[in-house]
C-alpha atoms as a PDB file:
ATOM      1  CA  UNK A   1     114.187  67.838 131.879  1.00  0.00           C
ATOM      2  CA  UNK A   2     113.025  71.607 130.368  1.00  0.00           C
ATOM      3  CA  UNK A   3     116.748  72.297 129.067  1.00  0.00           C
ATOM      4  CA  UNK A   4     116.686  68.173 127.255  1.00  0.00           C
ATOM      5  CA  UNK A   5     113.362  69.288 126.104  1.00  0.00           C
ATOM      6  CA  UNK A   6     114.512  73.021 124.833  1.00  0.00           C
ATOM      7  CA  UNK A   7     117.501  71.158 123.231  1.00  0.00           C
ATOM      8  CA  UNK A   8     115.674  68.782 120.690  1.00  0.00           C
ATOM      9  CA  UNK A   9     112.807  71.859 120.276  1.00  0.00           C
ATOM     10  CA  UNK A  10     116.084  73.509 118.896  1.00  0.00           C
ATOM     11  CA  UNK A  11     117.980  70.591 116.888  1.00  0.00           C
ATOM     12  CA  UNK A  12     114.345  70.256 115.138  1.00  0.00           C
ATOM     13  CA  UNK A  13     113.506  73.522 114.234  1.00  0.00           C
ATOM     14  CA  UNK A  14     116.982  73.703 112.731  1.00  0.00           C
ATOM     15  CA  UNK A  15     117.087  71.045 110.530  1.00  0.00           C
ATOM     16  CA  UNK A  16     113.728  72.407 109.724  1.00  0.00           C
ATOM     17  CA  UNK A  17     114.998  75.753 108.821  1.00  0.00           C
ATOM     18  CA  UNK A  18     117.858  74.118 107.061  1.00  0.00           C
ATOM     19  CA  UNK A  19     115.765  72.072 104.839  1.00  0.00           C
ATOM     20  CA  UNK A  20     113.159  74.751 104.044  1.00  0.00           C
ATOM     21  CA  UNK A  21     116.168  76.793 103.245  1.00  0.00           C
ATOM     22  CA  UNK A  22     117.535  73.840 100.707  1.00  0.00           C
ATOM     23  CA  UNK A  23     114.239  73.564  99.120  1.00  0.00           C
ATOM     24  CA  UNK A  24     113.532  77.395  98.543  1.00  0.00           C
ATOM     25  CA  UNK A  25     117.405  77.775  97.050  1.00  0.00           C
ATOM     26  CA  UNK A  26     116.605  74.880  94.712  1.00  0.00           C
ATOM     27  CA  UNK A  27     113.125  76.125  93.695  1.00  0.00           C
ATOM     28  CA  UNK A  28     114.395  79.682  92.816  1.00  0.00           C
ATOM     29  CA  UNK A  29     117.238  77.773  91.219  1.00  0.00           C
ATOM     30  CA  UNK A  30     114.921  76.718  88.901  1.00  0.00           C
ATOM     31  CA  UNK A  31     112.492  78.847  88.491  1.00  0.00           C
ATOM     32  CA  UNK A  32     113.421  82.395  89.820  1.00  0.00           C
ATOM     33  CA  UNK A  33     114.724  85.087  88.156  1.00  0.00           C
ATOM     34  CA  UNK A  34     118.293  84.754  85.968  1.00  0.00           C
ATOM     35  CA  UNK A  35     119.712  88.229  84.725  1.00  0.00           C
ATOM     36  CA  UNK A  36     121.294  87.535  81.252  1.00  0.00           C
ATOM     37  CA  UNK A  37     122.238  90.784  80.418  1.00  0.00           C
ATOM     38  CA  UNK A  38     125.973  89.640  80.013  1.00  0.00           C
ATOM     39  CA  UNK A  39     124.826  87.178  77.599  1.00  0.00           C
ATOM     40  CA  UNK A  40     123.037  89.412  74.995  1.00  0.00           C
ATOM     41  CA  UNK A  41     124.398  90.436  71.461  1.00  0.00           C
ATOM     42  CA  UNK A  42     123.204  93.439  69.709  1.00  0.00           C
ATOM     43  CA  UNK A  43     123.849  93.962  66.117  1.00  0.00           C
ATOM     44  CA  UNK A  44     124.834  96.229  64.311  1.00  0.00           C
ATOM     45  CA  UNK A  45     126.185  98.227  67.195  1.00  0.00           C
ATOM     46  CA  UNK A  46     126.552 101.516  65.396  1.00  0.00           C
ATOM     47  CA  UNK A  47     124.148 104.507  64.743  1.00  0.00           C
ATOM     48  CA  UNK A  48     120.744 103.864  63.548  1.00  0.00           C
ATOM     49  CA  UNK A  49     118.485 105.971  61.897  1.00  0.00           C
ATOM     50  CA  UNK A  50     114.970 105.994  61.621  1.00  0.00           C
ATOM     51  CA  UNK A  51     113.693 103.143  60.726  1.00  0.00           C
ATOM     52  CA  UNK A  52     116.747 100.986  61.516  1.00  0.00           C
ATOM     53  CA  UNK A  53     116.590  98.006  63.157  1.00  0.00           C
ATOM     54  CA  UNK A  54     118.796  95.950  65.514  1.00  0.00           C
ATOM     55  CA  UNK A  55     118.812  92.084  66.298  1.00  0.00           C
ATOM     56  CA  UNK A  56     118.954  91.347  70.015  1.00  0.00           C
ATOM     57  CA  UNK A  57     119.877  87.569  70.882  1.00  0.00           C
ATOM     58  CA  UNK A  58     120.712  85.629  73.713  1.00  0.00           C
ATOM     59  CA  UNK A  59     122.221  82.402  73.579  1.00  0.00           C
ATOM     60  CA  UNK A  60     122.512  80.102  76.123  1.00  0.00           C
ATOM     61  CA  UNK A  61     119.656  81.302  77.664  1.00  0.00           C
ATOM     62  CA  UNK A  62     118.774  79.059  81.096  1.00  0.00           C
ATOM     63  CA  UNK A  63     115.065  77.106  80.867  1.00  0.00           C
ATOM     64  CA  UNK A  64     112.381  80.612  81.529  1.00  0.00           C
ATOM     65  CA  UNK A  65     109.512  81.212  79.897  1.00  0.00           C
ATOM     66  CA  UNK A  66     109.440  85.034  79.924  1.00  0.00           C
ATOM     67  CA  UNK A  67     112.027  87.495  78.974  1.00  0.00           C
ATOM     68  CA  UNK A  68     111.617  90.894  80.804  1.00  0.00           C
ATOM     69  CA  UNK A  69     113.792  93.469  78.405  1.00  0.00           C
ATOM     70  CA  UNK A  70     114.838  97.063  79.313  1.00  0.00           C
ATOM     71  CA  UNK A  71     116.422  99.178  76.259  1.00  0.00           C
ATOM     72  CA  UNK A  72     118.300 102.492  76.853  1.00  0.00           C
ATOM     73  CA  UNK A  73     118.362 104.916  73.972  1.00  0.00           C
ATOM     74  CA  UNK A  74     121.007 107.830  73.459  1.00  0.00           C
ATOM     75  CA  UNK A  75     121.719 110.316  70.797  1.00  0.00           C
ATOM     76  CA  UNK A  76     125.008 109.036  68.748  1.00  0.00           C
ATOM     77  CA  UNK A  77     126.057 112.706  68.820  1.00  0.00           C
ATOM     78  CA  UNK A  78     125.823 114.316  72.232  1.00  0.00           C
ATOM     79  CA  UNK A  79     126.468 117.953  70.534  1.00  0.00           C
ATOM     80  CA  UNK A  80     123.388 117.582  68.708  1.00  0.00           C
ATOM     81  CA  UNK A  81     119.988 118.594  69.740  1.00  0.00           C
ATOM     82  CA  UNK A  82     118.952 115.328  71.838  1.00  0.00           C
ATOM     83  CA  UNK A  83     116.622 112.979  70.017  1.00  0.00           C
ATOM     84  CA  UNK A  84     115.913 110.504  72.687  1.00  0.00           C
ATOM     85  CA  UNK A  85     112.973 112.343  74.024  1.00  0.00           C
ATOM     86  CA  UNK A  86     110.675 111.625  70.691  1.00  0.00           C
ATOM     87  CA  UNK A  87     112.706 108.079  69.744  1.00  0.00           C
ATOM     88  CA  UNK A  88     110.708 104.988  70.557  1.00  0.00           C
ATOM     89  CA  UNK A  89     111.254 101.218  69.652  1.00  0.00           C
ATOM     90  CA  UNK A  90     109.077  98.501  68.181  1.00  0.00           C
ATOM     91  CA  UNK A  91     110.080  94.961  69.102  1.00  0.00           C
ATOM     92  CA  UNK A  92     109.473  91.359  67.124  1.00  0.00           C
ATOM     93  CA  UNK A  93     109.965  88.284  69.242  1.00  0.00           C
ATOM     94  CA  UNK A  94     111.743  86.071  66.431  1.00  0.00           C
ATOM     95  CA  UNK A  95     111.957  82.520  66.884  1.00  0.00           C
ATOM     96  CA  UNK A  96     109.182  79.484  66.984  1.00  0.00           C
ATOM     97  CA  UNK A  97     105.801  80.032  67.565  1.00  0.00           C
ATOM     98  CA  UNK A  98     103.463  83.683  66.970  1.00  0.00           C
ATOM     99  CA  UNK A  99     106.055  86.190  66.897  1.00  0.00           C
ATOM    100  CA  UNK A 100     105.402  88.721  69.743  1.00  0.00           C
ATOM    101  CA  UNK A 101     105.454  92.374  68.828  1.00  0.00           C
ATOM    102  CA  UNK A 102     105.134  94.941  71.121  1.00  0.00           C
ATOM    103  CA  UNK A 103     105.078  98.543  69.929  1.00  0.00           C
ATOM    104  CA  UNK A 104     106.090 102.311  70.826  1.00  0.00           C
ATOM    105  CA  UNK A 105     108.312 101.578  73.431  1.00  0.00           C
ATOM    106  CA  UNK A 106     110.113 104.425  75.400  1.00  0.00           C
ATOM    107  CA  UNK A 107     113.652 103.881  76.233  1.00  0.00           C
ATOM    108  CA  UNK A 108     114.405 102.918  80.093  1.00  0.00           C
ATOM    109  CA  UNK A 109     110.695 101.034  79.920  1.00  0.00           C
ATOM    110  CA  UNK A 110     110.952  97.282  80.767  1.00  0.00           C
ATOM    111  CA  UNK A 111     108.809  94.842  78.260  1.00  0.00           C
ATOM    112  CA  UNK A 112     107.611  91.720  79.653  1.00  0.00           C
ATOM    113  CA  UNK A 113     107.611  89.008  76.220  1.00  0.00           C
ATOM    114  CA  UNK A 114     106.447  85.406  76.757  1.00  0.00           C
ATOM    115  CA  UNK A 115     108.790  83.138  75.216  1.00  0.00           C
ATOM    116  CA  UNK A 116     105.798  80.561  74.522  1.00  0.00           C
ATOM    117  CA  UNK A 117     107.851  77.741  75.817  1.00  0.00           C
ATOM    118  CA  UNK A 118     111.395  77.506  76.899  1.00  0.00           C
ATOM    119  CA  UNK A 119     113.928  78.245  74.209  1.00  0.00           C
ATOM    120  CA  UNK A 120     117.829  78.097  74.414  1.00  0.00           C
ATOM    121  CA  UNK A 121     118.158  81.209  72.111  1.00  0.00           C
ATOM    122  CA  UNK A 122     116.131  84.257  72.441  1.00  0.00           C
ATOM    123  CA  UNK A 123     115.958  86.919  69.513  1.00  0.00           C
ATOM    124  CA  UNK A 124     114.226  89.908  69.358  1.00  0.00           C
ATOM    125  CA  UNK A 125     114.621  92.673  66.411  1.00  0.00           C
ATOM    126  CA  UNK A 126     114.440  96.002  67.329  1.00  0.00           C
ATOM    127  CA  UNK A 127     113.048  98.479  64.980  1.00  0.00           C
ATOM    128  CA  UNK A 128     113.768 102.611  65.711  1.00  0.00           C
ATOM    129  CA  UNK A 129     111.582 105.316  65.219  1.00  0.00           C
ATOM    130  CA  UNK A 130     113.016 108.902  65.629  1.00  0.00           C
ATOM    131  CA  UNK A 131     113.220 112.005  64.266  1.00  0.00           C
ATOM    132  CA  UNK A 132     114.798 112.950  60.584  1.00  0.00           C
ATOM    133  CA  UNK A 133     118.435 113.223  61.070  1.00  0.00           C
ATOM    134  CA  UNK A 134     118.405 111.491  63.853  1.00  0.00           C
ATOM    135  CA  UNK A 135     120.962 109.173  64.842  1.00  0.00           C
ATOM    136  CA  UNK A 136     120.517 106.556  67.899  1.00  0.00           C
ATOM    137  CA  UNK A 137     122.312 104.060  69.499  1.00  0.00           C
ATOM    138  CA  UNK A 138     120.630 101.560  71.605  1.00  0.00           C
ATOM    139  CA  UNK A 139     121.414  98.920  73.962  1.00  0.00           C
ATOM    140  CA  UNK A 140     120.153  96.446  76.106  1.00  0.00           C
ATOM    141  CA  UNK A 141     120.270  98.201  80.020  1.00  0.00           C
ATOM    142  CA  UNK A 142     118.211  94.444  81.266  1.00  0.00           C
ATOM    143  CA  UNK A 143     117.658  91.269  80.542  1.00  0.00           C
ATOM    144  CA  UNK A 144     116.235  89.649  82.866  1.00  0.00           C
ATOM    145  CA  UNK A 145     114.379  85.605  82.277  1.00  0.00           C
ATOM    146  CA  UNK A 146     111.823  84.712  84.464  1.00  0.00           C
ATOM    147  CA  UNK A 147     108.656  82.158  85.026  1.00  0.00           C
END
């Protein structure tokens, strides 16, 4: 009678398990974190100077409402004295609603931006600040969409 008894204490606490399982997958399905940094285009790709700016866009994006955005910075000519150190970034979050700016950023930083809603395409321009006779390129290290 104890091992009939241990037997359906174990069927039940594995379908439990099971369905606790399918519900968590599904929830962070929809609402966990999606890393998009495959999906992002950044143009122009080249040097840019002070006061450049870039355009950042994902498209495609999956149903989040906030975009969590890492930027690396490096000098376009390594044999030059390095710029990075001084270079920061001002982002615009283009697109419907109050545009979201967030300023002086430091390269490797992550930036949390609400999106305001869900969108299907996310934009962002990018502008750089450095040094005279400076030349940067920049790139997206992270994207990363979230609730």
């Amino acid at each position: 009678m104890g091992s009939e008894r241990a037997r359906v204490l174990t069927t039940v606490l594995s379908l439990t398990c099971a369905v606790a399982a399918l519900v968590w997958t599904q929830y962070l399905r929809s609402h966990g974190e999606v890393d998009v940094t495959g999906r992002v285009a950044v143009s122009p790709s080249g040097p840019i100077s002070n006061g450049g700016r870039i355009d950042v866009v994902i498209d495609g994006a999956p149903r989040r409402t906030h975009l969590r955005l890492t930027l690396a910075i490096a000098d376009a000519d390594p044999r030059t004295q390095s710029c990075v150190p001084e270079t920061t970034l001002d982002l615009v979050l283009t697109g419907r609603g109050r545009p979201v700016v967030v300023e002086r950023v430091v390269g490797g930083t992550a930036v949390e931006l609400p999106l305001g809603g869900f969108r299907s395409v996310v934009g962002a321009t990018v502008t750089v600040h450095a040094d005279k006779g400076c030349a940067m390129n920049v790139s997206v290290a992270t994207a990363i969409l979230h609730d």
